[in-house]
PDB file of N, CA and C in Angstrom:
ATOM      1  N   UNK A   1      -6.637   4.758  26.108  1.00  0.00           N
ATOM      2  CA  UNK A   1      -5.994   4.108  24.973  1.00  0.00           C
ATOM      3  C   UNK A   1      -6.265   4.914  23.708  1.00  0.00           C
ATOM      4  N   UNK A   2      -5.295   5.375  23.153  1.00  0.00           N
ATOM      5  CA  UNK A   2      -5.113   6.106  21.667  1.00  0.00           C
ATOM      6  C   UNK A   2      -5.777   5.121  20.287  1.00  0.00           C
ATOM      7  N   UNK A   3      -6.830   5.343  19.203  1.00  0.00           N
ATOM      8  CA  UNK A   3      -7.399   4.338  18.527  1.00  0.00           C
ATOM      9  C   UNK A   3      -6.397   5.211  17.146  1.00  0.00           C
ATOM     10  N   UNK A   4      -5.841   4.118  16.572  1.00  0.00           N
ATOM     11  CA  UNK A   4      -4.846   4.375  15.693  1.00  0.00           C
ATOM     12  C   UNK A   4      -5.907   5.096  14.124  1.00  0.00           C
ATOM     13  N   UNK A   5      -5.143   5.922  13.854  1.00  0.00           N
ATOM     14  CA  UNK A   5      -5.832   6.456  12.482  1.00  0.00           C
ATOM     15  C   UNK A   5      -5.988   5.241  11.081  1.00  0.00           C
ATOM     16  N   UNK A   6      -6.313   5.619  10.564  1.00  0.00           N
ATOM     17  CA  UNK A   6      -6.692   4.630   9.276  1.00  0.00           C
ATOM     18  C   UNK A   6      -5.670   4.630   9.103  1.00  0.00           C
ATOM     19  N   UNK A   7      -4.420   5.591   8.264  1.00  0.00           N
ATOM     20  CA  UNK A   7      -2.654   5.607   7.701  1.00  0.00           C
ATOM     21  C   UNK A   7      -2.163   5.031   9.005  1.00  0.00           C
ATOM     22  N   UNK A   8      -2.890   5.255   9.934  1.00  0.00           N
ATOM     23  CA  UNK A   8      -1.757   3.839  11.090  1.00  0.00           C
ATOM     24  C   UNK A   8      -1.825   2.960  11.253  1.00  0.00           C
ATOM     25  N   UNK A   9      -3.375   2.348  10.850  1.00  0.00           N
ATOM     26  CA  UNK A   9      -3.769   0.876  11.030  1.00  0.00           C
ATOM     27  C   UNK A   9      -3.305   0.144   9.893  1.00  0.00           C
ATOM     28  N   UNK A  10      -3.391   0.753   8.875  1.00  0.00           N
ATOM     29  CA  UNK A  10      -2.736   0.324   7.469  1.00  0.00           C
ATOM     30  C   UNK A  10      -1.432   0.376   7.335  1.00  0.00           C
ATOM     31  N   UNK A  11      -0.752   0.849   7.793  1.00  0.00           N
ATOM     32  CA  UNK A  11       1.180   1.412   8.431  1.00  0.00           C
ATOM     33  C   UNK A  11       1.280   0.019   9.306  1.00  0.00           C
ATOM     34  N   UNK A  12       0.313  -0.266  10.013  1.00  0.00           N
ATOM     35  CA  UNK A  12       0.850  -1.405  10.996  1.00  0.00           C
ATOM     36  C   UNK A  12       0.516  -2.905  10.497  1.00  0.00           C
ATOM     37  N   UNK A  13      -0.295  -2.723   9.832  1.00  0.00           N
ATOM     38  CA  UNK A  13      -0.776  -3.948   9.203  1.00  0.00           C
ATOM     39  C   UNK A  13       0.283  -4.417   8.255  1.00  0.00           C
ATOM     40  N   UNK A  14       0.566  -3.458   7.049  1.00  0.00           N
ATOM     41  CA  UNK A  14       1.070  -3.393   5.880  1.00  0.00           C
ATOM     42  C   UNK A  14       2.980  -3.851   6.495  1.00  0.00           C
ATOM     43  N   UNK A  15       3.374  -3.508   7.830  1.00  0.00           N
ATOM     44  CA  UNK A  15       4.425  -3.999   8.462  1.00  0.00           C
ATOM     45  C   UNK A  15       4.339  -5.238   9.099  1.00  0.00           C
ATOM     46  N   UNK A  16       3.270  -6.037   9.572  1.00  0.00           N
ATOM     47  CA  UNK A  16       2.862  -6.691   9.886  1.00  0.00           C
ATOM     48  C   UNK A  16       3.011  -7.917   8.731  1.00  0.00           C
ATOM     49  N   UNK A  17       2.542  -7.494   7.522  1.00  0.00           N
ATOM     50  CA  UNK A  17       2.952  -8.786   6.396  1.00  0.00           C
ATOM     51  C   UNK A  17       3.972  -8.716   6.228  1.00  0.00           C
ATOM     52  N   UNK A  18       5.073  -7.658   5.676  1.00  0.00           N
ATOM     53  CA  UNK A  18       6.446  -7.657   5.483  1.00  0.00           C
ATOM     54  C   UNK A  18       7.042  -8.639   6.942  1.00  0.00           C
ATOM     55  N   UNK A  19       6.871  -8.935   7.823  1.00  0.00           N
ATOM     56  CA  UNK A  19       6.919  -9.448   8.752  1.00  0.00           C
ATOM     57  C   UNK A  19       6.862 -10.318   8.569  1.00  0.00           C
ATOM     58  N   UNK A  20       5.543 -10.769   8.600  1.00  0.00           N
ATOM     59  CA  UNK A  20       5.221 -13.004   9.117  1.00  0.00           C
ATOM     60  C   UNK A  20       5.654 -13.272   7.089  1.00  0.00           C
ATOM     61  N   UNK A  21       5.473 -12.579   6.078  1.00  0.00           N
ATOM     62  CA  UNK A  21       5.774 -13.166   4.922  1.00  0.00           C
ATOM     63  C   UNK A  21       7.148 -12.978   3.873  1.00  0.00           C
ATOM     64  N   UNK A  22       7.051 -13.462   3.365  1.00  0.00           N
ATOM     65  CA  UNK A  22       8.581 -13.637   2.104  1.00  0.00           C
ATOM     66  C   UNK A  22       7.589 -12.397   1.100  1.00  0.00           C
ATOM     67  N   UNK A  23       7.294 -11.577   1.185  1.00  0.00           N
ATOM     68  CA  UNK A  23       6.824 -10.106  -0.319  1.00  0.00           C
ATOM     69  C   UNK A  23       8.181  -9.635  -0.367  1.00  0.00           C
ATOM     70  N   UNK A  24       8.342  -9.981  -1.567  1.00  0.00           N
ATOM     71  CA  UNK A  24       9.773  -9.741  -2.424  1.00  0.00           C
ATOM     72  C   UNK A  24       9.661  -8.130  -2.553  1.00  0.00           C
ATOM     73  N   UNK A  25      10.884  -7.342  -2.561  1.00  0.00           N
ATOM     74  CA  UNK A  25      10.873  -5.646  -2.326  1.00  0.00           C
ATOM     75  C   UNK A  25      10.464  -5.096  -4.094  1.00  0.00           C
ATOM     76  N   UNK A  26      10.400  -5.874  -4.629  1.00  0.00           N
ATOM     77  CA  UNK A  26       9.634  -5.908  -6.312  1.00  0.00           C
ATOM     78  C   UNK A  26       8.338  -5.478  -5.619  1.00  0.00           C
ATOM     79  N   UNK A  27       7.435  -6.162  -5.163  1.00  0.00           N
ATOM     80  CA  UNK A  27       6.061  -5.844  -5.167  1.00  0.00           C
ATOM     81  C   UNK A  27       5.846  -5.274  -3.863  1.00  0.00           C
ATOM     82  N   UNK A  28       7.031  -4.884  -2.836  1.00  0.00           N
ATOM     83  CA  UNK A  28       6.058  -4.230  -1.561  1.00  0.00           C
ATOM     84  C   UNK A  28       7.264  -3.660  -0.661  1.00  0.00           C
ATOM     85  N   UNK A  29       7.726  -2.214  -0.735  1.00  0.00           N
ATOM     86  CA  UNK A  29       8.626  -2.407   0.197  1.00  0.00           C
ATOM     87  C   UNK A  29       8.470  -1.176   0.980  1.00  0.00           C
ATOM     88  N   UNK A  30       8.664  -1.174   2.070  1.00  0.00           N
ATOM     89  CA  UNK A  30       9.102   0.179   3.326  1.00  0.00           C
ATOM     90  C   UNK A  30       9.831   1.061   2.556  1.00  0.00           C
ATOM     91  N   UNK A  31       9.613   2.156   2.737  1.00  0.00           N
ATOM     92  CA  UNK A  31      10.649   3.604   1.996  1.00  0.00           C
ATOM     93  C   UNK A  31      11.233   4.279   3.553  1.00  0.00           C
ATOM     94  N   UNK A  32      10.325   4.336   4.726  1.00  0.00           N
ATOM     95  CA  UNK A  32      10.875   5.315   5.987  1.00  0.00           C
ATOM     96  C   UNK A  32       9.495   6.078   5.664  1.00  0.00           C
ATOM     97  N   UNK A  33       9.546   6.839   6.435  1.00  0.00           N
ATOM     98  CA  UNK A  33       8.769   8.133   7.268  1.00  0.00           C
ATOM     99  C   UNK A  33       9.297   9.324   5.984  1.00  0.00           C
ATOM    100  N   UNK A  34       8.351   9.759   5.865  1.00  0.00           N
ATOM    101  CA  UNK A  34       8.817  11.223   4.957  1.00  0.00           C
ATOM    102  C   UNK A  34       7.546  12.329   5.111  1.00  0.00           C
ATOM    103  N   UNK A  35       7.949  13.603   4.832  1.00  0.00           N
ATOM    104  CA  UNK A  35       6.522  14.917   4.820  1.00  0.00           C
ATOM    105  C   UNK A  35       5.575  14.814   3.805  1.00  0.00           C
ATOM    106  N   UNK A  36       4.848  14.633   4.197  1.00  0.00           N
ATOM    107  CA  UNK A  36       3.385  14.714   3.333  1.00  0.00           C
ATOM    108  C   UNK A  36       3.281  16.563   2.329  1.00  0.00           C
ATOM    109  N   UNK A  37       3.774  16.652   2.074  1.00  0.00           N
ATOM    110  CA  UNK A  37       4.283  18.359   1.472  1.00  0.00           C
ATOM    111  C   UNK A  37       2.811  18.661   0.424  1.00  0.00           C
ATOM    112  N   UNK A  38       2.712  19.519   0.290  1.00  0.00           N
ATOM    113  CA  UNK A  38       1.676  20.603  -0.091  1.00  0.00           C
ATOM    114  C   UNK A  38       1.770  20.614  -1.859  1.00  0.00           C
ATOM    115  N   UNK A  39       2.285  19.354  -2.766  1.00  0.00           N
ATOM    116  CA  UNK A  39       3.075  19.301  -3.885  1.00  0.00           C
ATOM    117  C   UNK A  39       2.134  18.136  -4.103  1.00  0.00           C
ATOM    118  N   UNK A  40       1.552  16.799  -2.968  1.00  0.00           N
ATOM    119  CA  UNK A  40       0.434  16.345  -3.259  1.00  0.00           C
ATOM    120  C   UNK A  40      -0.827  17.087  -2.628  1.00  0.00           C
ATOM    121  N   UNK A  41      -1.763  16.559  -3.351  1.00  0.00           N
ATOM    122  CA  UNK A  41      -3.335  16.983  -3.439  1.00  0.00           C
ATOM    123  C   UNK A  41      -4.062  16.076  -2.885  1.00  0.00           C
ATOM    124  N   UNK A  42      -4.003  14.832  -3.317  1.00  0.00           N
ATOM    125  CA  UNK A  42      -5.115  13.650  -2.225  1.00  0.00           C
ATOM    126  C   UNK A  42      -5.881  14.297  -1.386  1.00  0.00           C
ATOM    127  N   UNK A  43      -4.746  14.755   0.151  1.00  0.00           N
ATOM    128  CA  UNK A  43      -4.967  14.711   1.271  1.00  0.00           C
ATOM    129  C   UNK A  43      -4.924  15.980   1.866  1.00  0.00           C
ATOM    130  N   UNK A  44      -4.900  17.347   1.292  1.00  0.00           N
ATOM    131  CA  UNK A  44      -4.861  18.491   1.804  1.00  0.00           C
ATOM    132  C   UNK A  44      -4.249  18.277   3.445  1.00  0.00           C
ATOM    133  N   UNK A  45      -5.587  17.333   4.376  1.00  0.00           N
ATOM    134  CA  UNK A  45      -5.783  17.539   5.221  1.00  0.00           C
ATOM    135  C   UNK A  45      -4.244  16.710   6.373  1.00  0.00           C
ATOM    136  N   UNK A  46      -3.589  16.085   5.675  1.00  0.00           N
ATOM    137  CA  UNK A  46      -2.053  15.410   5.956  1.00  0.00           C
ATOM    138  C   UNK A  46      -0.879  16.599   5.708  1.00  0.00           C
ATOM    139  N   UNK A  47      -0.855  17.889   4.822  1.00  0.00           N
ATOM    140  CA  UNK A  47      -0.006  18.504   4.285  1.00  0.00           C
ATOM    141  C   UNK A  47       1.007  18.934   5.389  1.00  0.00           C
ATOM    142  N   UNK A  48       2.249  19.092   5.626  1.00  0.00           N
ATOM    143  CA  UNK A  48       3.152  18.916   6.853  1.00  0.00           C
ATOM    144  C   UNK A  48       2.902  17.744   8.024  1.00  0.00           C
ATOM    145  N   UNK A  49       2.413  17.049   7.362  1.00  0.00           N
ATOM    146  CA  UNK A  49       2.595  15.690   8.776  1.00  0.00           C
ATOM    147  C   UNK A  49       3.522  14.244   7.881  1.00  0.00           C
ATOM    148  N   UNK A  50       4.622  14.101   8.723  1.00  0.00           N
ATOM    149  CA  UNK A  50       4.934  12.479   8.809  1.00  0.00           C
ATOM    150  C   UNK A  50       4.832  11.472   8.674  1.00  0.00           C
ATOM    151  N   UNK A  51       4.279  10.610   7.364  1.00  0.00           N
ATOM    152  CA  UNK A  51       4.023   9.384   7.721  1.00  0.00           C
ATOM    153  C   UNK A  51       4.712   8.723   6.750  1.00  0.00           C
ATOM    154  N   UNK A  52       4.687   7.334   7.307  1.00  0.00           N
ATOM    155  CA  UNK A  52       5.492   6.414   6.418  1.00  0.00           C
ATOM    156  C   UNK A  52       4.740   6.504   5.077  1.00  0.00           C
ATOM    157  N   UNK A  53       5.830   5.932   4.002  1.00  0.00           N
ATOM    158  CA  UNK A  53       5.807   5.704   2.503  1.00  0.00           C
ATOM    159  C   UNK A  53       6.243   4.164   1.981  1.00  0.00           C
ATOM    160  N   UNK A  54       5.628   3.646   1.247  1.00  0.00           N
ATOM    161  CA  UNK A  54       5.913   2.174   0.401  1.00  0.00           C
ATOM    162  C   UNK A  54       6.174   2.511  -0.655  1.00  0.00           C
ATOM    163  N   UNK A  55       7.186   1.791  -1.531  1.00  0.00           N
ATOM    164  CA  UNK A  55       7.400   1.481  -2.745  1.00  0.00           C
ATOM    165  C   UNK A  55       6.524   0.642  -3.126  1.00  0.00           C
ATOM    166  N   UNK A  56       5.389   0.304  -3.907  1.00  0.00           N
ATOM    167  CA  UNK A  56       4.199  -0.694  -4.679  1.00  0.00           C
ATOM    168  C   UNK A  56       4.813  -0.536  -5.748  1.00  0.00           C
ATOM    169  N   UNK A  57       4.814  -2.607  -6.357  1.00  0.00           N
ATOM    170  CA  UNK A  57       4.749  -2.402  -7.657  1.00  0.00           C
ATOM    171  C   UNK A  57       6.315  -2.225  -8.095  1.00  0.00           C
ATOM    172  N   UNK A  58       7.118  -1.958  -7.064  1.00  0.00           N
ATOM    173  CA  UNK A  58       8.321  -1.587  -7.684  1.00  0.00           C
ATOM    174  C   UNK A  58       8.586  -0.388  -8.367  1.00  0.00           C
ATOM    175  N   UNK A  59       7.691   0.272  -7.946  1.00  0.00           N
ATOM    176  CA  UNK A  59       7.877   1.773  -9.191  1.00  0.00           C
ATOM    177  C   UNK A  59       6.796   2.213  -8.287  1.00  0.00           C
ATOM    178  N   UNK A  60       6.294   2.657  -7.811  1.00  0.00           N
ATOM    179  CA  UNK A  60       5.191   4.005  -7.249  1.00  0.00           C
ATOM    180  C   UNK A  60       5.781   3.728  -5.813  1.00  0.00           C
ATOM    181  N   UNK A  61       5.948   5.429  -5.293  1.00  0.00           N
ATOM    182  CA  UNK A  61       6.398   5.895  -4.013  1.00  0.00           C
ATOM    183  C   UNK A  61       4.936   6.155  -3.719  1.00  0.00           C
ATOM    184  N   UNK A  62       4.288   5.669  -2.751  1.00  0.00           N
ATOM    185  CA  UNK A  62       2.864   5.948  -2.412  1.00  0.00           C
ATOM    186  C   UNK A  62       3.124   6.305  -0.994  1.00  0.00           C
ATOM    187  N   UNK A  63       2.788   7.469  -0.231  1.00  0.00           N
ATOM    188  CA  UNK A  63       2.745   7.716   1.047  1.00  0.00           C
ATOM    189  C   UNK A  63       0.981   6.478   1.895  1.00  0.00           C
ATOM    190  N   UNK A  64       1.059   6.052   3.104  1.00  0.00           N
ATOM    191  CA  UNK A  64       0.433   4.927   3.838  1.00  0.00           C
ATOM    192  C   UNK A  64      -0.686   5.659   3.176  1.00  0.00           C
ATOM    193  N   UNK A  65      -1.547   7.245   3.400  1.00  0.00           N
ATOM    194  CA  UNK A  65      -3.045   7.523   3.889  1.00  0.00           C
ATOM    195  C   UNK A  65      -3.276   7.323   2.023  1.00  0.00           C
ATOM    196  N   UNK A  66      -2.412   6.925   1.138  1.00  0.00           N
ATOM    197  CA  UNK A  66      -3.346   6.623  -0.056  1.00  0.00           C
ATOM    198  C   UNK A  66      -3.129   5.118  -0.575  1.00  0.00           C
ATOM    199  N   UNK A  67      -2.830   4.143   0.502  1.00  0.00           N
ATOM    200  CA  UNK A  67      -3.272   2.884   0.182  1.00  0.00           C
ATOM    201  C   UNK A  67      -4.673   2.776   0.875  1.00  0.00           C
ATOM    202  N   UNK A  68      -5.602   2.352  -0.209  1.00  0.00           N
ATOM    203  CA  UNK A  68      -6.914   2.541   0.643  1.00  0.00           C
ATOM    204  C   UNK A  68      -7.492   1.164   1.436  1.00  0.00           C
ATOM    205  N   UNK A  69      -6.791   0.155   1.175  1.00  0.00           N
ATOM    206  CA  UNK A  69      -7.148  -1.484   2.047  1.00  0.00           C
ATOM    207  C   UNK A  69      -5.614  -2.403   1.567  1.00  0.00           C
ATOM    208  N   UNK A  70      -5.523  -3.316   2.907  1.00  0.00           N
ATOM    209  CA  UNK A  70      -4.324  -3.992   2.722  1.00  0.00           C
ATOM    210  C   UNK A  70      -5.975  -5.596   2.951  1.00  0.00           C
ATOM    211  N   UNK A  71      -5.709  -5.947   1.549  1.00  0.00           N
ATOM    212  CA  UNK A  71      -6.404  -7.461   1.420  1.00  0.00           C
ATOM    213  C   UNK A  71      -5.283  -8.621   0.891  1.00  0.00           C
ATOM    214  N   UNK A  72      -5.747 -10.098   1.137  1.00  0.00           N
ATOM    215  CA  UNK A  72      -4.944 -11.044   0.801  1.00  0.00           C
ATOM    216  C   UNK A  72      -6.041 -11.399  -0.492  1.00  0.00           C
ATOM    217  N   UNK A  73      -4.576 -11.508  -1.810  1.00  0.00           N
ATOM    218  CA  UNK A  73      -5.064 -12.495  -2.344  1.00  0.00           C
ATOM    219  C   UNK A  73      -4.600 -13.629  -3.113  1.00  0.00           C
ATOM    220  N   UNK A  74      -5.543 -14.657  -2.900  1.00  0.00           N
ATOM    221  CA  UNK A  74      -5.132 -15.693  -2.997  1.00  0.00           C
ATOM    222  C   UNK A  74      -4.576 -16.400  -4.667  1.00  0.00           C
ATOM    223  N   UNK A  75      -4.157 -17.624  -4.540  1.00  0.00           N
ATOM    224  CA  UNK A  75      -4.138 -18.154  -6.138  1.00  0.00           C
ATOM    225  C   UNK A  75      -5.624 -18.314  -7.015  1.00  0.00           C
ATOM    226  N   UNK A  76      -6.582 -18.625  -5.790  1.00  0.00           N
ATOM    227  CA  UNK A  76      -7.880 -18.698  -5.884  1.00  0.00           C
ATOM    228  C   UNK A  76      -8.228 -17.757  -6.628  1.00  0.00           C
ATOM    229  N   UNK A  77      -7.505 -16.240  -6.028  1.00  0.00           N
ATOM    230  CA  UNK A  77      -8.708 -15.544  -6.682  1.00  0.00           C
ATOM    231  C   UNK A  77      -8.325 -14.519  -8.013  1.00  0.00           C
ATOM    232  N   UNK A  78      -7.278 -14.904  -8.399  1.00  0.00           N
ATOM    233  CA  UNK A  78      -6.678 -14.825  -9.914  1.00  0.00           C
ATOM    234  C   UNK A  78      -7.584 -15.350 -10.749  1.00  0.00           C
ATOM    235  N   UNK A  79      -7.686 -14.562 -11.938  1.00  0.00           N
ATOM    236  CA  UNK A  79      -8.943 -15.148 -12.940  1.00  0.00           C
ATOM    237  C   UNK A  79      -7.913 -15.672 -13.934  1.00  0.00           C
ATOM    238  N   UNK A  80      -8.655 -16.783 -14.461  1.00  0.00           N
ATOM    239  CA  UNK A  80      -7.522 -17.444 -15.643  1.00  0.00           C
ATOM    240  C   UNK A  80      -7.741 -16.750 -16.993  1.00  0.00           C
ATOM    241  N   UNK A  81      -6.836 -16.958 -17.820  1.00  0.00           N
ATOM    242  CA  UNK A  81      -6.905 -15.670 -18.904  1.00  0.00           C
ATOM    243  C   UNK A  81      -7.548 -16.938 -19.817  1.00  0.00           C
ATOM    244  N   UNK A  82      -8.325 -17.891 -19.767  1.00  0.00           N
ATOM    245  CA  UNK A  82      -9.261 -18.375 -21.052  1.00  0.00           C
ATOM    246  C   UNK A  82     -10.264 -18.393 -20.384  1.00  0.00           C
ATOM    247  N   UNK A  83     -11.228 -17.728 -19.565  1.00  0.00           N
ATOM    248  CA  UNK A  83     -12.357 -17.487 -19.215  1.00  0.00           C
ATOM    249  C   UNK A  83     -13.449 -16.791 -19.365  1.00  0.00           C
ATOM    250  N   UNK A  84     -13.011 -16.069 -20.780  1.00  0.00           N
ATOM    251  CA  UNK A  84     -13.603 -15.326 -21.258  1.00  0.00           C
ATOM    252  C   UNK A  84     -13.350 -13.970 -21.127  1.00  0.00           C
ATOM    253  N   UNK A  85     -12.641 -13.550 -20.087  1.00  0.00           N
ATOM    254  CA  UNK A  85     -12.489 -12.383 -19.497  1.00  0.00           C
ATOM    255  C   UNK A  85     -10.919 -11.352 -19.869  1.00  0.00           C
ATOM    256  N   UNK A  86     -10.472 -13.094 -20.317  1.00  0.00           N
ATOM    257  CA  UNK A  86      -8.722 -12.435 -20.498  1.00  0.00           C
ATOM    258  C   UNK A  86      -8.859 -11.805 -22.181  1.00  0.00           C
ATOM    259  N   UNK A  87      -7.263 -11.983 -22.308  1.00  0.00           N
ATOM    260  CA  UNK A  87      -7.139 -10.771 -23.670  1.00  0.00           C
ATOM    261  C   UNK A  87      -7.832 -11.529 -24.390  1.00  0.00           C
ATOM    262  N   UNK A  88      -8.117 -10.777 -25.168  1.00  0.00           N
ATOM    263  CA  UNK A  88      -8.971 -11.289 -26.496  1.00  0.00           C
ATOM    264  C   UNK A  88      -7.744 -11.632 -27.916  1.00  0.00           C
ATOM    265  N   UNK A  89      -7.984 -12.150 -28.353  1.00  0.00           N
ATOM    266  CA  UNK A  89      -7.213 -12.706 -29.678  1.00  0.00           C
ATOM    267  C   UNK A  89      -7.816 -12.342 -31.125  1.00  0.00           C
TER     268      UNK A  89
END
């Protein structure tokens, strides 16, 4: 049995929510498979290989090996902006 790379476990996961959930293509969408080309730096070690790409955010083309964790979060764990923490006035 083949143990999937990190950009695959995160490729399968990250398809996996687009799946069982409603993530509007604003905050999360599939782009296809494209070349990892020698034009990014991250990953030297990806340069001519294949892997899928997401649109995040609605605006950043991010290839899978530089999302670094697919986490849930909740309403819970939004901080409220009078907690001291939000903008200041």
């Amino acid at each position: 049995m083949k143990v999937p790379t990190q950009p695959e476990l995160t490729h399968l996961q990250l398809q996996a929510m687009l799946r069982d959930h409603a993530i509007p293509e604003s905050e999360l969408m599939y782009l296809g498979d494209r070349e990892y080309t020698t034009e990014y730096q991250a990953h030297p070690e990806y340069h001519g290989q294949t892997m899928p790409w997401y649109l995040v955010g609605g605006e950043h083309e991010v290839p899978v090996c530089d999302i670094a964790s697919v986490d849930r979060v909740d309403d819970d764990d939004v901080v409220p902006e009078n907690d001291g923490w939000g903008p200041q006035e």
